[in-house]
Protein backbone atom coordinates (compact mmCIF):
# COMPACT_ATOMS: atom_id res chain seq x y z
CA UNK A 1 0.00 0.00 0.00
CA UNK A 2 1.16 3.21 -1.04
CA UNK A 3 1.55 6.29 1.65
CA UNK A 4 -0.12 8.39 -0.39
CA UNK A 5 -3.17 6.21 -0.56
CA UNK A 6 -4.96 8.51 1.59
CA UNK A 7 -4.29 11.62 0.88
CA UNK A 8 -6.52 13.83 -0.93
CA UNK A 9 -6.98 14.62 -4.68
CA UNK A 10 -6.65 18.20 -5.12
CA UNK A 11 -8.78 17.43 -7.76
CA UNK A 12 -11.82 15.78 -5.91
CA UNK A 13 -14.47 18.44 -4.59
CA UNK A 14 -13.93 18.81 -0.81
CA UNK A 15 -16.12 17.10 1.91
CA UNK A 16 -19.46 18.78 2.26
CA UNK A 17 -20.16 19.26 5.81
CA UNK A 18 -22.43 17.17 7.82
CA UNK A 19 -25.25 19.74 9.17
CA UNK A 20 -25.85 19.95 12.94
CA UNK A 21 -29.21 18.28 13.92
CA UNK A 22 -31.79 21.04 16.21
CA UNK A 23 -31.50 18.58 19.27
CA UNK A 24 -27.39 18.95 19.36
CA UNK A 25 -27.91 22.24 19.63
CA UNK A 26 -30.24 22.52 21.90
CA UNK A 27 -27.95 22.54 24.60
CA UNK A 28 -26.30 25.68 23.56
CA UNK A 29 -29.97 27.28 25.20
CA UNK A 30 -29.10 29.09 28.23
CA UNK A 31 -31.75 28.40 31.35
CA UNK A 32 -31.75 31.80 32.46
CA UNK A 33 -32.73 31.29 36.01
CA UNK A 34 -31.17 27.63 36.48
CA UNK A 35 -27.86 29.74 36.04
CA UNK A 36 -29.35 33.01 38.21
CA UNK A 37 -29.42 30.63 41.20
CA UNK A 38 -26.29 29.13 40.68
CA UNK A 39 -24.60 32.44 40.69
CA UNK A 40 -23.57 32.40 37.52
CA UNK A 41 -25.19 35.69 36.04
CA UNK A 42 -25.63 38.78 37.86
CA UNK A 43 -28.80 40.22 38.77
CA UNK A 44 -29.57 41.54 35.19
CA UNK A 45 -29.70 38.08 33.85
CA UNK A 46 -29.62 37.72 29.90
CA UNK A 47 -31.11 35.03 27.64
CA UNK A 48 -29.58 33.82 24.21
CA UNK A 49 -32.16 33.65 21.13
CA UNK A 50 -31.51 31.62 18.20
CA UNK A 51 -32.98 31.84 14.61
CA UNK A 52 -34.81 28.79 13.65
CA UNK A 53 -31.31 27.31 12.01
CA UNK A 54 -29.29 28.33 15.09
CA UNK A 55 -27.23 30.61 13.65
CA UNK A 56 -26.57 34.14 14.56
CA UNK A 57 -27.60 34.16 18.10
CA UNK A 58 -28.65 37.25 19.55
CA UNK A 59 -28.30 38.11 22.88
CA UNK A 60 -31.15 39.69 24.60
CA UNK A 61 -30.92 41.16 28.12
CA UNK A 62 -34.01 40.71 30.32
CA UNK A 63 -35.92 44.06 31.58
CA UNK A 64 -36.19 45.29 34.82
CA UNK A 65 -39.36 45.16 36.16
CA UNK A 66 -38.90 48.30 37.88
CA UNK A 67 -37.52 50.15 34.94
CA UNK A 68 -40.23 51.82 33.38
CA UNK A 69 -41.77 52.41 36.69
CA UNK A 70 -40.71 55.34 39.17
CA UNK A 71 -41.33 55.21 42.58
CA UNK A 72 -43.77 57.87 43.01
CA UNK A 73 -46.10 55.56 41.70
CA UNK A 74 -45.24 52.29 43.83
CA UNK A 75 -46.51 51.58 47.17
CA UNK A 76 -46.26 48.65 49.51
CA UNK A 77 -49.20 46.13 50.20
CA UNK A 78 -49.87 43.22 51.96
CA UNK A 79 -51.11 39.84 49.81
CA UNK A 80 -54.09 38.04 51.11
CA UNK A 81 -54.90 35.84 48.29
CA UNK A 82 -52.75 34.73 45.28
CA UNK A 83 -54.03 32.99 42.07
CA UNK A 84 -52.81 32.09 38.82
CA UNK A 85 -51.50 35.22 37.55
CA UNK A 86 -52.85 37.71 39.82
CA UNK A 87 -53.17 38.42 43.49
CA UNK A 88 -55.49 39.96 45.80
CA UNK A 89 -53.22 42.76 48.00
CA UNK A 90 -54.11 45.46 50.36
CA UNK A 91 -52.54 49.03 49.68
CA UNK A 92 -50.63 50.13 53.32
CA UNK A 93 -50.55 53.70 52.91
CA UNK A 94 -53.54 55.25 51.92
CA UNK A 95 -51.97 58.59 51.33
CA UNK A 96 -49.63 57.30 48.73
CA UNK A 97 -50.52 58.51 45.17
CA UNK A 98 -51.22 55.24 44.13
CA UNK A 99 -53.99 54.25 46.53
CA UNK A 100 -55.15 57.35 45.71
CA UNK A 101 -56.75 55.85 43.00
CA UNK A 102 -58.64 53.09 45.05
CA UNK A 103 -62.09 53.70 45.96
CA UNK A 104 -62.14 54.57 49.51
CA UNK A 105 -64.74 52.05 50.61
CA UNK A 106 -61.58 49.37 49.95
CA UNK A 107 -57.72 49.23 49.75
CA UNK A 108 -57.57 46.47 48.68
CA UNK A 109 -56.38 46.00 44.39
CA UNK A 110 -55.68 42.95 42.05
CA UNK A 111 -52.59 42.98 41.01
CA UNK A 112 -50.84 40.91 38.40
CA UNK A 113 -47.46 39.46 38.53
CA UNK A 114 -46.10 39.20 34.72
CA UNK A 115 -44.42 35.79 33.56
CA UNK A 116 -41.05 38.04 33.15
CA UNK A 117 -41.02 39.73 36.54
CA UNK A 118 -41.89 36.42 38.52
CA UNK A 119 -39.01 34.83 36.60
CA UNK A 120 -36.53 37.99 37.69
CA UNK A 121 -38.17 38.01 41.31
CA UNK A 122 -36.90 34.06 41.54
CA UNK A 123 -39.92 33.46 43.37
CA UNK A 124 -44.18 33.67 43.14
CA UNK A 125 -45.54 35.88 45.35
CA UNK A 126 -47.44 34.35 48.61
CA UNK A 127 -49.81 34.94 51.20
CA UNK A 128 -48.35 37.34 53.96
CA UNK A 129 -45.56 38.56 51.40
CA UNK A 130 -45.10 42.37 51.72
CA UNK A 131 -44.55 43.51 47.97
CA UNK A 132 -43.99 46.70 45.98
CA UNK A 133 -46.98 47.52 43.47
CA UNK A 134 -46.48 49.80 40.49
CA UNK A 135 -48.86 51.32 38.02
CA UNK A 136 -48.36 50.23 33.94
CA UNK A 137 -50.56 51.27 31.34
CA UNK A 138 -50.33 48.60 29.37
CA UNK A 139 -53.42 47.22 27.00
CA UNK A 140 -51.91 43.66 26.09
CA UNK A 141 -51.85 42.84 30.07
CA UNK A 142 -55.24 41.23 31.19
CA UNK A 143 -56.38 42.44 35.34
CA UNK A 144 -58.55 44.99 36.98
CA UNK A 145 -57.59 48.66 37.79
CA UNK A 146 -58.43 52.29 37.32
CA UNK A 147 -59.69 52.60 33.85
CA UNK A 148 -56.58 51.86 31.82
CA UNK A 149 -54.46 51.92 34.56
CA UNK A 150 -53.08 48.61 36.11
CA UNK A 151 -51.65 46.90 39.08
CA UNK A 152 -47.88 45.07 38.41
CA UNK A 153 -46.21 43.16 41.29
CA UNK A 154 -42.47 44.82 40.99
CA UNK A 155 -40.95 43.34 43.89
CA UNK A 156 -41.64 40.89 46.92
CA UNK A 157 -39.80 42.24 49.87
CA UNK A 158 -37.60 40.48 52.39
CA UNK A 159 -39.35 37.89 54.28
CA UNK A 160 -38.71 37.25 58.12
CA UNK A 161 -39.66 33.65 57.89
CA UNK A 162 -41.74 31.52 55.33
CA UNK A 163 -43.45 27.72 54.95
CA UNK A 164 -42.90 25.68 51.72
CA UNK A 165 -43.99 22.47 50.03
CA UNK A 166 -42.58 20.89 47.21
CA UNK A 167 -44.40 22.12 43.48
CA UNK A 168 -45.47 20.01 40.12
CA UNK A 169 -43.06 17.64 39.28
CA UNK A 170 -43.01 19.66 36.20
CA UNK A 171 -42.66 22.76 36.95
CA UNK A 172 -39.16 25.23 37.46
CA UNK A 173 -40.35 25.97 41.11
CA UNK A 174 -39.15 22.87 42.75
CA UNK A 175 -40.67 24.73 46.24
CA UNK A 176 -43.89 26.70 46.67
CA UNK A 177 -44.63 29.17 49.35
CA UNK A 178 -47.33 28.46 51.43
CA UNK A 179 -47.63 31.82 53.78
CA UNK A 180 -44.66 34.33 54.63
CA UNK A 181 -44.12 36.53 57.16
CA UNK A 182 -45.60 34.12 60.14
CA UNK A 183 -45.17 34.19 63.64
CA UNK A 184 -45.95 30.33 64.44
CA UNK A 185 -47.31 27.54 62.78
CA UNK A 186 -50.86 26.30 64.18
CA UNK A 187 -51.14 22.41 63.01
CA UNK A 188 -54.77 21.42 63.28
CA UNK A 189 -55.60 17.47 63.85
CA UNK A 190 -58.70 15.88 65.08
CA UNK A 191 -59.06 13.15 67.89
CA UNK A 192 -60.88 11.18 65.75
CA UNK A 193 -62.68 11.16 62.48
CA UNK A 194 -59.98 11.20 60.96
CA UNK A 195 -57.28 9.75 63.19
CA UNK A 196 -54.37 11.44 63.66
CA UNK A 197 -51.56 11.06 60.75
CA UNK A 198 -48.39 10.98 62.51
CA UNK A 199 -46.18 12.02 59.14
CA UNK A 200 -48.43 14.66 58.23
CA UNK A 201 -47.56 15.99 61.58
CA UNK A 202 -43.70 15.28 61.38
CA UNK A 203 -43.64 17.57 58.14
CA UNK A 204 -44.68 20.36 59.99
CA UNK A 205 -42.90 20.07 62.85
CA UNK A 206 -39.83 19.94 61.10
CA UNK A 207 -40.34 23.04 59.17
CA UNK A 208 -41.41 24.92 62.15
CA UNK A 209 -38.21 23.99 63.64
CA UNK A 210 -36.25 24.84 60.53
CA UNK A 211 -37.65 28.27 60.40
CA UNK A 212 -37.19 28.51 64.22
CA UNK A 213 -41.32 29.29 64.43
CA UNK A 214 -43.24 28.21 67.55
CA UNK A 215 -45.28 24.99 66.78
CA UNK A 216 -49.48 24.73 68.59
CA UNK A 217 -51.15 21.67 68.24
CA UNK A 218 -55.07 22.21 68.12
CA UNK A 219 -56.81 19.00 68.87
CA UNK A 220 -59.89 19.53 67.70
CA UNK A 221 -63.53 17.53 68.22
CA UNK A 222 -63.01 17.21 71.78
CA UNK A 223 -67.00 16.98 72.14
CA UNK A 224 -66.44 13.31 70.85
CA UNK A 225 -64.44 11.59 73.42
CA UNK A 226 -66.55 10.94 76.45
CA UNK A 227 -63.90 11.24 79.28
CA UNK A 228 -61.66 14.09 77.03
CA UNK A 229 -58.02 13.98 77.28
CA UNK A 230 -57.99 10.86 79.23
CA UNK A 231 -59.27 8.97 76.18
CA UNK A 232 -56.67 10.58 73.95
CA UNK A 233 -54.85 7.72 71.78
CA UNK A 234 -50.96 6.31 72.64
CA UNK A 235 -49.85 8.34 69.35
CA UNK A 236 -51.54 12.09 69.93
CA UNK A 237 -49.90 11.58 73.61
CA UNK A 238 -46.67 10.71 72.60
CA UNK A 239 -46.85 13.69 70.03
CA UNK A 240 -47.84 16.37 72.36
CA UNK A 241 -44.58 15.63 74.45
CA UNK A 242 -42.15 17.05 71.79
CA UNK A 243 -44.28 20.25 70.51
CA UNK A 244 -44.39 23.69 71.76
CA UNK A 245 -48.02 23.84 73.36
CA UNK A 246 -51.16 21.92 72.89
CA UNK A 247 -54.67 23.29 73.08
CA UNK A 248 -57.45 20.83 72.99
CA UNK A 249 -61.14 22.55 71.34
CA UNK A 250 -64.29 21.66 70.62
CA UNK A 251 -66.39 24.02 68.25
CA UNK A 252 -69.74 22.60 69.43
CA UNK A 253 -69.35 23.14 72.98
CA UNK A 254 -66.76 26.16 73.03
CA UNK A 255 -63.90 24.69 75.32
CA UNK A 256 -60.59 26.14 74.44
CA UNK A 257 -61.64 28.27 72.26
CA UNK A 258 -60.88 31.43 74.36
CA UNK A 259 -57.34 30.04 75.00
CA UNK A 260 -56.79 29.72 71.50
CA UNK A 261 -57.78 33.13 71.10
CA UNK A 262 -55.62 34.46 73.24
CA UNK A 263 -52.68 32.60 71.49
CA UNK A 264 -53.35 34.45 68.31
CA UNK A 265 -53.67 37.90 69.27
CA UNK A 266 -51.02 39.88 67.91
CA UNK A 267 -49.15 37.67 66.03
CA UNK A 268 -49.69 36.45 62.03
CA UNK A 269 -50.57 32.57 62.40
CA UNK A 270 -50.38 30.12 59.97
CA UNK A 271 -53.13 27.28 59.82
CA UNK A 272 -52.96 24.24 58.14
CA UNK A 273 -54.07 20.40 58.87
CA UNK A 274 -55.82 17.53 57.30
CA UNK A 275 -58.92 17.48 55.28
CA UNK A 276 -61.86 17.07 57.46
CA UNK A 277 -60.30 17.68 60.83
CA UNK A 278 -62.21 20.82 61.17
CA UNK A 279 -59.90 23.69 60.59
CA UNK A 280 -62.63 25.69 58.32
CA UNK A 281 -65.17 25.55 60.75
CA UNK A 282 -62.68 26.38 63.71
CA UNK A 283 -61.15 29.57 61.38
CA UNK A 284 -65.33 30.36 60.60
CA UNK A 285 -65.37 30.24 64.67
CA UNK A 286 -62.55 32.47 65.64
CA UNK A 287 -63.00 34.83 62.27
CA UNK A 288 -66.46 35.40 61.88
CA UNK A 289 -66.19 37.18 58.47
CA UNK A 290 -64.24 34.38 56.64
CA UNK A 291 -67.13 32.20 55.56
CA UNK A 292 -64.83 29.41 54.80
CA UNK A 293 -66.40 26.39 52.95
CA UNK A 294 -66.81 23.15 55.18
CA UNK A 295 -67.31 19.93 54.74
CA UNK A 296 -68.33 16.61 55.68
CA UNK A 297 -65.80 12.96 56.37
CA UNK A 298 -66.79 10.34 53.75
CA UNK A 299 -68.54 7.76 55.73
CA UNK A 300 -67.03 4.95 53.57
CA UNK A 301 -63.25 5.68 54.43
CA UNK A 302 -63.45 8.01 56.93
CA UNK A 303 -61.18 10.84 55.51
CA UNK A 304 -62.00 14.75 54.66
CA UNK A 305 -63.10 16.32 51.85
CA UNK A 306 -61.11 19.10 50.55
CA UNK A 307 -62.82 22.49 51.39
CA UNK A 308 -60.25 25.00 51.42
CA UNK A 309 -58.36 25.26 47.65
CA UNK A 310 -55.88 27.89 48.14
CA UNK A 311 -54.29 29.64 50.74
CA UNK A 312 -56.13 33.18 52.52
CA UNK A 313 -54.76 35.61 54.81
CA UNK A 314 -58.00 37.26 57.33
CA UNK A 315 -57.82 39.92 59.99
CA UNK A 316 -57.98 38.41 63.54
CA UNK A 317 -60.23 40.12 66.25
CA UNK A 318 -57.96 41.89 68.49
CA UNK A 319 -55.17 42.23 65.87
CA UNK A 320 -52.93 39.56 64.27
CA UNK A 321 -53.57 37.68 60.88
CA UNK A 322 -54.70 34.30 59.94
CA UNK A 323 -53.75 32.60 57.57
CA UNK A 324 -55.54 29.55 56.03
CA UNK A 325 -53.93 26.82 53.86
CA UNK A 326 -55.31 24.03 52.04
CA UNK A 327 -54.67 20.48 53.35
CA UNK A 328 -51.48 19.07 51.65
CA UNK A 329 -49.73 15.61 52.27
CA UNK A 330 -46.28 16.93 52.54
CA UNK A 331 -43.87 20.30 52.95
CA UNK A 332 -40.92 21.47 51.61
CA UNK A 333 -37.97 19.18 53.00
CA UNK A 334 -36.89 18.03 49.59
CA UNK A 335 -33.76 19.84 49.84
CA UNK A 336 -32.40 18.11 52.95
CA UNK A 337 -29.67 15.12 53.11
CA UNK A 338 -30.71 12.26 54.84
CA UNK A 339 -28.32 12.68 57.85
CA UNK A 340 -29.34 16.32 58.67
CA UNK A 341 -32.92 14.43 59.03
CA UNK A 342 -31.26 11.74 61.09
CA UNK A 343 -29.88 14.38 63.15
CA UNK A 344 -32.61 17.23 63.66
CA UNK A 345 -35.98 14.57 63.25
CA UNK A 346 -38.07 15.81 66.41
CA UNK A 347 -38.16 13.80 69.60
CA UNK A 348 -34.93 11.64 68.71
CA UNK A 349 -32.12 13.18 71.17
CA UNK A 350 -32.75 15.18 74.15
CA UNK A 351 -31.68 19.10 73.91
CA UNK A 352 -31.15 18.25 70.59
CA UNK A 353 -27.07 16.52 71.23
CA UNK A 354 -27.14 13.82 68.58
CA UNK A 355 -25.41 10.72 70.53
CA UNK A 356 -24.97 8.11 68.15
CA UNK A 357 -21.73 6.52 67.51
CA UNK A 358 -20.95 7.52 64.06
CA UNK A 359 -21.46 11.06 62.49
CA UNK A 360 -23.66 9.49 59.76
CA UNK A 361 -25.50 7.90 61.21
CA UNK A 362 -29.05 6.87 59.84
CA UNK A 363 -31.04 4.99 62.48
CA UNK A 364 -30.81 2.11 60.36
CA UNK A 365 -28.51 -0.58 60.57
CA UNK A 366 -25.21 1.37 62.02
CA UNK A 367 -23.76 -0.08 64.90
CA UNK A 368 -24.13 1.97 68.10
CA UNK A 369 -27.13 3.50 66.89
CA UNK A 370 -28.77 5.56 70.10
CA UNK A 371 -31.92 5.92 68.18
CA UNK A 372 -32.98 2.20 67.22
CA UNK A 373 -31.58 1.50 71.53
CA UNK A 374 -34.03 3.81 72.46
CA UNK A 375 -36.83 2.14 70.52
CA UNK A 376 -36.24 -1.54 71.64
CA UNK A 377 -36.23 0.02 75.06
CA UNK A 378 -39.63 1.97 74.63
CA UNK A 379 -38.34 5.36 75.11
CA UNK A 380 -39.07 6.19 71.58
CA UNK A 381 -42.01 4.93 70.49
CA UNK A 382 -41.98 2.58 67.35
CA UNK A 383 -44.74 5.43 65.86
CA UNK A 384 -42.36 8.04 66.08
CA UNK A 385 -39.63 5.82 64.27
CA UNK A 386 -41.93 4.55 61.34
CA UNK A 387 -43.01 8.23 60.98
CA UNK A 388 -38.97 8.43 60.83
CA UNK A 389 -38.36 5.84 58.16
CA UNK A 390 -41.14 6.87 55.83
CA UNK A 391 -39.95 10.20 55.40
CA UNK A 392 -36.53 9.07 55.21
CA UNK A 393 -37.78 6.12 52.33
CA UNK A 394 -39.94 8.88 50.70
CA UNK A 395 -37.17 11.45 49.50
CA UNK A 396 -38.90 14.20 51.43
């Protein structure tokens, strides 16, 4: 064979080139706010468009929502109710030119948050969020306002504390705000009809704890146990040691009810629980003008019906907020390894000094395992350790 075998005739036409397929380039799409959170991109982030053959790409950098908007015309507000691309929020300062343009019979506007800004804000806005409102005039944007005139979300402020839950499988916002801004988390469960759901409980614990908030049981349907407390169950007993207070109700005959009155005064309370433990007709109880929707337990299994469908912030008598959240199965812990859970899961270690042998420990099947010792022995009850294991087994 000759060396010059392969080389090239001058005379042959050259190689055409082989044309890039649309999927491999694909990847040359920039995720704007995948790379915003990573700290990639600055504040201004910028997005890369591409003509339909990917060529000549154009880069394009994203507006300011705050831009064509100057701040004599913004104003704070409070949000009391949030839906799919608008929210319900309360004007603070009625001198402010803006609310200037509300009828004085009600502060509070709709305002819309535009696909853009909530993508620049990093975040939807929630219930209890303090935001910044703006006025656009702007006739392809759908909401209500002042003839022309419209209300834009430009900013949510700073929060002092916040509850989550995981979001769509599908969607960018791996975590959803529940309520912001609260001063403790009020976890309502019934004695029976429906029995008490130990995880469901764990969930909330834990993110009380995580966002150093003050966890209150409310046990409600007291009416139904003939003795009360002394005919509480093994697992709302062994749950009540390792929260912050308990405060046992009953609707129908009014016990408790002025205790857990005088919990809530003052401070912006966040209430959530199970479908069908009662938490709509307790809220209609200690806020007369909610007029939440209630609801029956199915007779054939013995769970709730879902009443309440998003979350709603009311005025409390005597000052405070509540807040009301739909039932949910689960909150936002997805984010957590499994030995921070090993290490912080409430009611495992006393004063919170983790005493197992190793460091990574996972109450499993590690040797010198303080956790698993104190089951066989009965100090932790084997509840409170399947509670353990399924949100351990469940990915949070």
């Amino acid at each position: 064979m000759r060396n010059n075998d392969f080389d090239s005739d001058e005379n042959e036409a050259p190689l055409k080139s082989v044309r890039t397929s649309r999927r491999e380039h694909r990847s040359r799409r920039i995720d704007v706010m995948r790379e915003l959170e990573s700290g990639v991109v600055d504040e201004r982030p910028i997005k890369e468009r591409f003509s339909r053959e990917f060529k000549k790409a154009k880069i394009k950098r994203i507006k300011n929502p705050v831009e064509n908007i100057g701040e004599e015309n913004c104003v704070e507000g409070l949000v009391l109710e949030v839906h799919r691309r608008t929210c319900e929020v309360r004007l603070s300062d009625e001198k402010n030119a803006l609310s200037s343009l509300v009828s004085p019979l009600s502060s509070t506007v709709t305002a819309m948050y535009r696909a853009t800004t909530s993508k620049t804000l990093g975040e939807f806005p929630a219930v209890g969020d303090r935001v910044l409102l703006g006025l656009v005039n702007d006739a392809d944007d759908e909401g209500d306002g002042v003839g022309s005139q419209k209300y834009c979300v430009v900013r949510v402020l700073p929060r002092k504390s916040e509850l989550k839950r995981p979001g769509p499988r599908d969607s960018f916002y791996k975590q959803q705000t529940l309520a912001a801004n609260i001063d403790q988390v009020v976890i309502v469960a019934s004695v029976t009809q429906p029995e008490f759901n130990y995880g469901f409980m764990d969930r909330f614990l834990l993110a009380a704890n995580l966002n150093d908030l003050p966890f209150v049981l409310v046990l409600t349907k007291m009416d139904l146990l003939p003795n009360g407390e002394a005919d509480l169950s093994t697992d709302i007993r062994d749950f009540m040691k390792i929260v912050d207070k308990v405060i046992p109700v009953s609707v129908k005959s009014g016990d408790g009810l002025e205790i857990l009155r005088n919990e809530l005064v003052g401070k912006s309370s966040v209430f959530s629980g199970m479908s069908g433990v009662g938490k709509s007709t307790l809220i209609n109880e200690l806020v007369p003008h909610a007029e939440l929707r209630t609801g029956d337990v199915r007779e054939r299994d013995g769970k709730g019906r879902h009443t309440t469908t998003s979350s709603s912030l009311f005025d409390f008598p005597g000052g405070g907020y509540v807040i009301d959240t739909p039932g949910i199965r689960s909150i936002g812990l997805m984010d957590m390894e499994p030995e921070t859970l090993a290490k912080i899961f409430p009611g495992f270690f006393e004063d919170d000094l983790f005493t197992c042998k190793f460091s990574n420990c996972k109450h499993l099947k590690e040797p010198g395992c303080a956790v698993r010792a104190a089951v066989e022995s009965g100090k932790i009850s084997e509840a409170r350790y399947a509670s353990y294991v399924r949100i351990l087994n469940s990915g949070k």
